[in-house]
N, C-alpha and C. Protein backbone atom coordinates (compact mmCIF):
# COMPACT_ATOMS: atom_id res chain seq x y z
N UNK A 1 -21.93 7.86 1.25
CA UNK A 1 -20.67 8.55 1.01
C UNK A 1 -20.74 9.99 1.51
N UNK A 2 -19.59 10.33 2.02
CA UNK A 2 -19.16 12.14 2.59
C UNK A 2 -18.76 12.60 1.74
N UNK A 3 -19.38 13.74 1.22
CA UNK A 3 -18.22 14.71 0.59
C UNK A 3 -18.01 16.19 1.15
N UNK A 4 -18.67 16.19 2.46
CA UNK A 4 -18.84 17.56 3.20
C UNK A 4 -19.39 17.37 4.63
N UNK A 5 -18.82 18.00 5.49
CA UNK A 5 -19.73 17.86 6.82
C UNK A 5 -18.57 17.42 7.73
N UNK A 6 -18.92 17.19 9.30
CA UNK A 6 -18.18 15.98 9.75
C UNK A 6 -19.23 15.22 10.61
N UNK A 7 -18.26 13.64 10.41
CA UNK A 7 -19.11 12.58 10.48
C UNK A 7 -18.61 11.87 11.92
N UNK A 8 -18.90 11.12 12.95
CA UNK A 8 -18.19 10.17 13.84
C UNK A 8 -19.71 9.14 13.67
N UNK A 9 -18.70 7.82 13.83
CA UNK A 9 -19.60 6.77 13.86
C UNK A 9 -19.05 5.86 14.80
N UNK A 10 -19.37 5.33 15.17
CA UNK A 10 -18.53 4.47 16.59
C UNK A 10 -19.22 3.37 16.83
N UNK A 11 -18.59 2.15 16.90
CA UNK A 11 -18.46 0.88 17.61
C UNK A 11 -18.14 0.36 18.55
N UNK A 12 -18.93 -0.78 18.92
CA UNK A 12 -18.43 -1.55 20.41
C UNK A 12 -17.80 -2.88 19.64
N UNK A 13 -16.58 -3.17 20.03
CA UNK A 13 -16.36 -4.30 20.07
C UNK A 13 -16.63 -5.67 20.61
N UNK A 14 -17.12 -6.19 19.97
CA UNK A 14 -18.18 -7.67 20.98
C UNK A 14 -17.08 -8.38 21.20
N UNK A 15 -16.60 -8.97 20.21
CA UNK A 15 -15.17 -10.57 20.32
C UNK A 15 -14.53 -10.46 19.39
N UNK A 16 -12.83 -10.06 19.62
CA UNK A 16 -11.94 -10.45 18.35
C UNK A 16 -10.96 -11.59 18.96
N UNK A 17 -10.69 -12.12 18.17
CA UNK A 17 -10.01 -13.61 18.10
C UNK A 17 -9.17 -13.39 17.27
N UNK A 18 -8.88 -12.81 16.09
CA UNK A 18 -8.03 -12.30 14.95
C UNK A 18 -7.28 -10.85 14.96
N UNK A 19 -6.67 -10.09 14.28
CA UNK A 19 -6.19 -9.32 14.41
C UNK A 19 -6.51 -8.58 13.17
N UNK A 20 -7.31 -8.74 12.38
CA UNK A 20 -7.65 -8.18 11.88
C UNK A 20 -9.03 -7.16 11.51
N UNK A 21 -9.72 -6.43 13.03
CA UNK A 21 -10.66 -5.85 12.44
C UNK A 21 -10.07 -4.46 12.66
N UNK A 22 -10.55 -3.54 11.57
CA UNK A 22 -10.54 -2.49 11.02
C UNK A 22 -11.50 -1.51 10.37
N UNK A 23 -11.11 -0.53 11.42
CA UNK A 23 -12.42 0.77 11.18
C UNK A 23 -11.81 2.02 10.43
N UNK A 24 -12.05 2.76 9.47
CA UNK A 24 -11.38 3.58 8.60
C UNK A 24 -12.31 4.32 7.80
N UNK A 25 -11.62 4.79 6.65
CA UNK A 25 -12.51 5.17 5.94
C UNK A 25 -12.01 4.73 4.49
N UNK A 26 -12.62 4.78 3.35
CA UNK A 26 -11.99 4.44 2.13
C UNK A 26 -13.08 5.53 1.06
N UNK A 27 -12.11 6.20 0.14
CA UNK A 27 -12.94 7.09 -0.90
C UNK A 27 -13.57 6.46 -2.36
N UNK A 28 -14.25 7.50 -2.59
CA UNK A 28 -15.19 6.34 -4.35
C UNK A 28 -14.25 6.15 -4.97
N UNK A 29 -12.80 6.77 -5.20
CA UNK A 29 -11.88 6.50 -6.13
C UNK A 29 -11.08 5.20 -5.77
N UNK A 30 -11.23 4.65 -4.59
CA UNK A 30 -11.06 3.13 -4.74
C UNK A 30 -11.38 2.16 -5.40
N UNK A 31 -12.10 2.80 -5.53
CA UNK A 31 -13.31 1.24 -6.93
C UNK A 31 -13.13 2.01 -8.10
N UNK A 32 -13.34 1.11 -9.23
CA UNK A 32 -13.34 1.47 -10.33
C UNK A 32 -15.00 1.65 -10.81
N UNK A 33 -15.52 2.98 -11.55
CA UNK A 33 -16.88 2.79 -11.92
C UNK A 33 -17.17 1.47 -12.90
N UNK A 34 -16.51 0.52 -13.16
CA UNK A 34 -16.47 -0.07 -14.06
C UNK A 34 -15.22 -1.51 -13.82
N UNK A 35 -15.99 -3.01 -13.69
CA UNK A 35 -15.09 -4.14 -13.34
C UNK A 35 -13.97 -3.57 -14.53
N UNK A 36 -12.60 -3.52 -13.98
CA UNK A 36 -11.66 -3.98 -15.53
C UNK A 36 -10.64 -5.48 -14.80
N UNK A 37 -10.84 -5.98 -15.36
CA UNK A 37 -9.61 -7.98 -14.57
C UNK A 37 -8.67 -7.31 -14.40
N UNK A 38 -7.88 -6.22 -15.27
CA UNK A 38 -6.22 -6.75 -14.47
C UNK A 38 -5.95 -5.29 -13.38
N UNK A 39 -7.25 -4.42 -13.48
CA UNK A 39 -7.09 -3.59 -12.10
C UNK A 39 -8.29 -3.63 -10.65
N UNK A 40 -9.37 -4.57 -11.13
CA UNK A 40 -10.57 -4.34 -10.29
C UNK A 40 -9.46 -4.83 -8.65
N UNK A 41 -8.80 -6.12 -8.52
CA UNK A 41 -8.26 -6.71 -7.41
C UNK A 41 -7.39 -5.49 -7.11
N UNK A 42 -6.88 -4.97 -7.75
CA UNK A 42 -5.64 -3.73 -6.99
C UNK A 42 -6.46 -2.55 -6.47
N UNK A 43 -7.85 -2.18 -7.23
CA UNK A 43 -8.33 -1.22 -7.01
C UNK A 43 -9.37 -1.67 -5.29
N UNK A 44 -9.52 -2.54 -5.66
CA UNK A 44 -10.88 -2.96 -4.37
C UNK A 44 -9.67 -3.98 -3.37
N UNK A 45 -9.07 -3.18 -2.89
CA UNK A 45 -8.57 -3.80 -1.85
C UNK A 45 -8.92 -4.01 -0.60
N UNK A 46 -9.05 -5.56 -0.19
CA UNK A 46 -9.73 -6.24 1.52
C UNK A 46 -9.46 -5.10 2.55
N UNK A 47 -9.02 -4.59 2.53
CA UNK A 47 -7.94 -3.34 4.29
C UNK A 47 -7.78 -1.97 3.50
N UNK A 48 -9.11 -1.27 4.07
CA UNK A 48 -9.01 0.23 3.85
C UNK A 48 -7.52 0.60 4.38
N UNK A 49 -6.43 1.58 3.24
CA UNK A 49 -5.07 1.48 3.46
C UNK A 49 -4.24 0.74 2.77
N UNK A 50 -4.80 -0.22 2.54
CA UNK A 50 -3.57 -1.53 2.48
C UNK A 50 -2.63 -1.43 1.00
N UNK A 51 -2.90 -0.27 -0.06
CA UNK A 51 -1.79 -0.07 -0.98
C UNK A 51 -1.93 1.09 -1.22
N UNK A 52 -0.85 1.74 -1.96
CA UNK A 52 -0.14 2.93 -2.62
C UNK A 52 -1.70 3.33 -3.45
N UNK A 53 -2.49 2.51 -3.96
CA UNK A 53 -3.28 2.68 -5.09
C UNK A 53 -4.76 3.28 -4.11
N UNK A 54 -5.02 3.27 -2.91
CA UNK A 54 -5.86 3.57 -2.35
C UNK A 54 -5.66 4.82 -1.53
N UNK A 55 -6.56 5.68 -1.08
CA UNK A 55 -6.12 6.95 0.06
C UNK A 55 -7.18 6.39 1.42
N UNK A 56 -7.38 5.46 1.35
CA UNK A 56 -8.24 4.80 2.91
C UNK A 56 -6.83 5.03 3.83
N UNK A 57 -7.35 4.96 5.18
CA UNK A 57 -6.85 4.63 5.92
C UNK A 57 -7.90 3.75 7.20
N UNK A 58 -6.95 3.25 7.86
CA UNK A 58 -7.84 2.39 9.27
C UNK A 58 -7.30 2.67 10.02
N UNK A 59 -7.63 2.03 10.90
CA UNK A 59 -7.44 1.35 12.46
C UNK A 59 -7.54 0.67 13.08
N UNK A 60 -5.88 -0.31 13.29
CA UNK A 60 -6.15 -1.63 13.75
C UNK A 60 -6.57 -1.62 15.07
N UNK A 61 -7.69 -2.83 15.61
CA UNK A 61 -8.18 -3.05 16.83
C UNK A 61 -7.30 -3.67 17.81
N UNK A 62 -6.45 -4.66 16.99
CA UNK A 62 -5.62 -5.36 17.83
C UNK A 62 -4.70 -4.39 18.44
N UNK A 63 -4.19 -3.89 17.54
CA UNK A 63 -3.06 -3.04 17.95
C UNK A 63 -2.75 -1.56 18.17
N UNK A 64 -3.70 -1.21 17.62
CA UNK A 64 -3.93 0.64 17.71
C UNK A 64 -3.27 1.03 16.86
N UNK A 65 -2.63 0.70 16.33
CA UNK A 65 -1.84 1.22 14.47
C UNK A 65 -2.60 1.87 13.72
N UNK A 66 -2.36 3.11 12.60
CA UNK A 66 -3.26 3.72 11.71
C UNK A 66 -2.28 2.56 10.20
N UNK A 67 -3.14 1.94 9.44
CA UNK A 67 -2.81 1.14 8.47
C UNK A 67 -3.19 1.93 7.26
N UNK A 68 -2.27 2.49 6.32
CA UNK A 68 -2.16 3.25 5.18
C UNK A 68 -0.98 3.19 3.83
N UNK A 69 -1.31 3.20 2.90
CA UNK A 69 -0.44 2.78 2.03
C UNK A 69 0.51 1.99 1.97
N UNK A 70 -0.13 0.93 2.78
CA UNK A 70 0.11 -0.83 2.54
C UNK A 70 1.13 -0.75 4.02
N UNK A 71 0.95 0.09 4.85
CA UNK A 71 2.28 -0.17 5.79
C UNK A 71 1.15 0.16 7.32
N UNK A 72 1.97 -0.20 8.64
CA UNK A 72 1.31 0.65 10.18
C UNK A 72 2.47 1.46 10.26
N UNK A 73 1.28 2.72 11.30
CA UNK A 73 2.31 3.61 11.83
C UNK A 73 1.72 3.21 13.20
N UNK A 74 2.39 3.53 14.01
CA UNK A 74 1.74 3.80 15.75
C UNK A 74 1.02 4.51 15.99
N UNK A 75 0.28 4.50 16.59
CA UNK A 75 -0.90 5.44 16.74
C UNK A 75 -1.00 6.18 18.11
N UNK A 76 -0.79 5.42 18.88
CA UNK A 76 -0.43 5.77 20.45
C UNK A 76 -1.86 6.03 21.13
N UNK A 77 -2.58 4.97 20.67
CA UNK A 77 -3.80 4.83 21.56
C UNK A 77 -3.91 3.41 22.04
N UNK A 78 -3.12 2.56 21.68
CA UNK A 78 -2.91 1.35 21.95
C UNK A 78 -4.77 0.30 21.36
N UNK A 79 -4.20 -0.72 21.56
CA UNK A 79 -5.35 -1.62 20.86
C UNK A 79 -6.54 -1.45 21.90
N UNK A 80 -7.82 -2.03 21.11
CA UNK A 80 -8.67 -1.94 21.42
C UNK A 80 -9.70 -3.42 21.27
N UNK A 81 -10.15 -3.79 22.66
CA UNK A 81 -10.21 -5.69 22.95
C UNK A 81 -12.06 -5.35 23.13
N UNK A 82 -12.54 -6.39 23.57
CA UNK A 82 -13.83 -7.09 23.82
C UNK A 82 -14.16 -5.63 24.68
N UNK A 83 -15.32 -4.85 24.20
CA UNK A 83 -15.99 -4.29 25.25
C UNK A 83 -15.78 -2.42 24.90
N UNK A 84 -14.56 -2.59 24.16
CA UNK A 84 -14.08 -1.18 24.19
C UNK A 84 -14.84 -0.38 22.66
N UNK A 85 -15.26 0.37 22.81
CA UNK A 85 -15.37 1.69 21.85
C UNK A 85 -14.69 2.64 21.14
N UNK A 86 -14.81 2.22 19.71
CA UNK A 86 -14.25 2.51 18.85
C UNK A 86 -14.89 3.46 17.85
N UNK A 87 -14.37 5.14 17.86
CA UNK A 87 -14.99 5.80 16.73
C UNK A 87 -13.87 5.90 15.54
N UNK A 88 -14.75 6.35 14.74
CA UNK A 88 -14.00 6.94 13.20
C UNK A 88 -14.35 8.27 13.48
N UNK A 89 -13.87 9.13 12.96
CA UNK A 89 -14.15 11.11 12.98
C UNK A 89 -13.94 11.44 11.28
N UNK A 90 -14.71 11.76 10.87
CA UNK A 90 -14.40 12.26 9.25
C UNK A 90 -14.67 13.56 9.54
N UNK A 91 -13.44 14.25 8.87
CA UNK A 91 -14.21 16.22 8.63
C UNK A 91 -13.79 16.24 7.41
N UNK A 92 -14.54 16.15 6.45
CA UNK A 92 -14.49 16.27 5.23
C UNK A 92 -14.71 18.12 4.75
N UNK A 93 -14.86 18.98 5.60
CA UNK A 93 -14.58 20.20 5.55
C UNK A 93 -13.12 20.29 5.52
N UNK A 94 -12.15 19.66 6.53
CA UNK A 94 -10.94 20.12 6.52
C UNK A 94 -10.22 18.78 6.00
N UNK A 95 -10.70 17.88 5.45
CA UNK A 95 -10.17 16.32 4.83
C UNK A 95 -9.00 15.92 5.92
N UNK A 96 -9.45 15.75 6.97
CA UNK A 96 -9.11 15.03 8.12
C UNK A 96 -10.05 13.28 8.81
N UNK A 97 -8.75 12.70 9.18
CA UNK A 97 -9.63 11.76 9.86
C UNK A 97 -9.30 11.67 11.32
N UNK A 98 -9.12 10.83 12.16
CA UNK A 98 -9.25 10.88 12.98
C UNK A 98 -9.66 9.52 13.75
N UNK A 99 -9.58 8.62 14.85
CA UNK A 99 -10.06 7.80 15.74
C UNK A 99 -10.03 8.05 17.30
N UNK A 100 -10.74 7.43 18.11
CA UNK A 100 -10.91 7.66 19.24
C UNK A 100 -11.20 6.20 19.78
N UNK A 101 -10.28 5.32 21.02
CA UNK A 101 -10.76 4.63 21.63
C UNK A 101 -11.00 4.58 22.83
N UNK A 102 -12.23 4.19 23.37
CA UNK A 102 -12.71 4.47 24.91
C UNK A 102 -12.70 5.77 25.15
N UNK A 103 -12.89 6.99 24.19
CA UNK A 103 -13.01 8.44 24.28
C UNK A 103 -11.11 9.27 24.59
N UNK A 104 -10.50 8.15 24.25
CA UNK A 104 -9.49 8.91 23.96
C UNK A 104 -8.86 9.02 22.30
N UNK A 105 -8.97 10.92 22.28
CA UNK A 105 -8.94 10.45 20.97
C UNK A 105 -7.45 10.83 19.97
N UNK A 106 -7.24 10.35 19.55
CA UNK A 106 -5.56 10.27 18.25
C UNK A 106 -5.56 11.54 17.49
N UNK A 107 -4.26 11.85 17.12
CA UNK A 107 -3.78 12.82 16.34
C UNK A 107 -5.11 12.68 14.75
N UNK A 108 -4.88 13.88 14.16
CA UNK A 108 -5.75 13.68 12.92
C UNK A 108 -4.44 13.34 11.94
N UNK A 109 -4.97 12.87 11.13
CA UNK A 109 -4.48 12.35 9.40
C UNK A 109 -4.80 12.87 8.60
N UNK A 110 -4.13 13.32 7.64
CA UNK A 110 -4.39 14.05 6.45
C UNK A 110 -5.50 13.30 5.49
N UNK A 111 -6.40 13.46 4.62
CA UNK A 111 -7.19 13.27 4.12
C UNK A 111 -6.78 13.28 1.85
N UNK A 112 -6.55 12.65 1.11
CA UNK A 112 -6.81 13.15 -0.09
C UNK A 112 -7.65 14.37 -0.37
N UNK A 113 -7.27 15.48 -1.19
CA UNK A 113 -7.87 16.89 -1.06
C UNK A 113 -8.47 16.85 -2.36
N UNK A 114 -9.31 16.78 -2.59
CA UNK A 114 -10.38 16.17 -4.08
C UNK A 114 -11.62 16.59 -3.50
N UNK A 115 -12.12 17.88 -4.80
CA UNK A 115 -13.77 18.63 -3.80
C UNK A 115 -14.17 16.98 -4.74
N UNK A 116 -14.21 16.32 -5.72
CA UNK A 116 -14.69 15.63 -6.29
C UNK A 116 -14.57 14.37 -5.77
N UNK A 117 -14.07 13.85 -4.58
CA UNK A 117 -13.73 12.84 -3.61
C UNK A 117 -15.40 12.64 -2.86
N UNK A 118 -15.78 11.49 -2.59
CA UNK A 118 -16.25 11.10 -1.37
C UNK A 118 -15.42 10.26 -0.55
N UNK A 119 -16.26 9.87 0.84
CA UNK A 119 -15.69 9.15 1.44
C UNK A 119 -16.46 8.47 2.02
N UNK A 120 -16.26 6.77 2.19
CA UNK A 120 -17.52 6.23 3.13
C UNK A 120 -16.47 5.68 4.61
N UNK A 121 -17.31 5.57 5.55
CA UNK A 121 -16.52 5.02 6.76
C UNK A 121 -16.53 3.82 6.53
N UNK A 122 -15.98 2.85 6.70
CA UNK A 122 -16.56 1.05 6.65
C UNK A 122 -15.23 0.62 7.88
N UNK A 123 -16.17 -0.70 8.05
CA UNK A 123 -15.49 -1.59 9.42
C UNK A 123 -15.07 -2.89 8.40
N UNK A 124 -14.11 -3.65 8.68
CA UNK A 124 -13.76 -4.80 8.15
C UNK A 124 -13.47 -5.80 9.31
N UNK A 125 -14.27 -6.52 9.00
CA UNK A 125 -13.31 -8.37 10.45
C UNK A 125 -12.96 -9.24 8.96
N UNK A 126 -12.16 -10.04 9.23
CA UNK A 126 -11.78 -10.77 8.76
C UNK A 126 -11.58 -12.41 8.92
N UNK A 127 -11.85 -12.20 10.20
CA UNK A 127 -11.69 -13.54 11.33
C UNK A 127 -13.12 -14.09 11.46
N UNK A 128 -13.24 -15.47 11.34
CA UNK A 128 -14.65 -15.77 11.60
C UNK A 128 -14.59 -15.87 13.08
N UNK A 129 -16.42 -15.70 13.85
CA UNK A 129 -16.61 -15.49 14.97
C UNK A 129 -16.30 -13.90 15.29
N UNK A 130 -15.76 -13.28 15.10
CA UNK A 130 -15.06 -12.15 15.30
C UNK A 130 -16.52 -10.75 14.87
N UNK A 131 -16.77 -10.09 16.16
CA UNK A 131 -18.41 -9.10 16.07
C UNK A 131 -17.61 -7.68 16.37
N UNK A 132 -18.24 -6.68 15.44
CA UNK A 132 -18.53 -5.58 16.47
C UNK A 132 -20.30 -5.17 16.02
N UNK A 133 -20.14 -3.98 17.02
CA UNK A 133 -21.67 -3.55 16.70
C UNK A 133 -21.39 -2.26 16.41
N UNK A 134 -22.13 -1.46 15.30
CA UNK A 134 -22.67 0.09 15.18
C UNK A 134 -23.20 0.59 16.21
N UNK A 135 -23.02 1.23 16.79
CA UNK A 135 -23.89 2.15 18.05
C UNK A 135 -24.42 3.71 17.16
N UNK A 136 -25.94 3.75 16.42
CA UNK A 136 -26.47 4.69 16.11
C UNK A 136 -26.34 6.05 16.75
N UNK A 137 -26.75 5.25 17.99
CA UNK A 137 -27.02 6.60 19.65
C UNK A 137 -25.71 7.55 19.35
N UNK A 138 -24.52 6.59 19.44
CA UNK A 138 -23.30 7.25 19.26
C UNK A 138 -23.03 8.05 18.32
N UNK A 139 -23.47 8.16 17.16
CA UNK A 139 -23.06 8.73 16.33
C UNK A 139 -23.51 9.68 15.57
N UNK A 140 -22.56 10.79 14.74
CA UNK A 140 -23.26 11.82 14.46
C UNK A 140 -23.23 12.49 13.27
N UNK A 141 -23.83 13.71 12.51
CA UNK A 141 -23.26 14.07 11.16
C UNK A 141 -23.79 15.66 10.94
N UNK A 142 -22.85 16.31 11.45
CA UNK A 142 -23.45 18.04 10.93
C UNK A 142 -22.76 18.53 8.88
N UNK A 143 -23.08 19.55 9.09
CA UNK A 143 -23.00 19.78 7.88
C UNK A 143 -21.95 20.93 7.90
């Protein structure tokens, strides 16, 4: 988890077949410290973004959309297929995010402003068969 610094971590996309993989970030206040039944499913939601109850956001591969409080906006980097490179950018100094595909990179996004916030980056596929890879080399984390 981030709670200071900025972070980029970046992926290659091997094979999507689905439309659903997604690179983002999602904060500890997504989860509950503690299972409760009638909020753990609202709180731990599959798609960093995907409700009102979360401050994640992503980025769809298929389509280049930023996916946030259960809705897409356009992103205007267009999707990203077999082969292409995909970062996340966290500045948790200025609670910004950020993506970049094939080194072009998107407007920033506002961030939840909580010094008591972390944030972790995570990738989601959803589709079986469907790869990407972490590229270490790529990626970075100052303070």
């Amino acid at each position: 988890p981030h709670a200071s610094g900025v972070h980029t971590v970046t992926f290659t996309i091997i094979r999507l077949s689905g439309n659903y993989c997604m690179i983002g970030v999602l904060n500890d206040h997504d989860k509950p410290a503690q299972p409760v039944p009638s909020m753990a499913m609202e709180r731990l939601t599959r798609y960093p973004g995907s409700s009102s109850l979360t401050k994640g956001k992503s980025y769809y591969c298929h389509n280049g959309h930023i996916y946030h409080d259960g809705r897409t906006t356009a992103y205007g980097r267009g999707g990203a297929g077999s082969g292409s490179l995909v970062s996340v950018h966290l500045d948790m100094n200025c609670y910004k995010v950020w993506w970049s595909a094939n080194g072009q990179k998107g407007d920033e996004w506002d961030l939840c402003r909580d010094d008591n916030m972390k944030y972790y980056i995570v990738a989601n596929l959803y589709t079986a068969g469907d790869a990407i890879r972490l590229l270490p080399e790529m990626c970075s984390h100052s303070t």
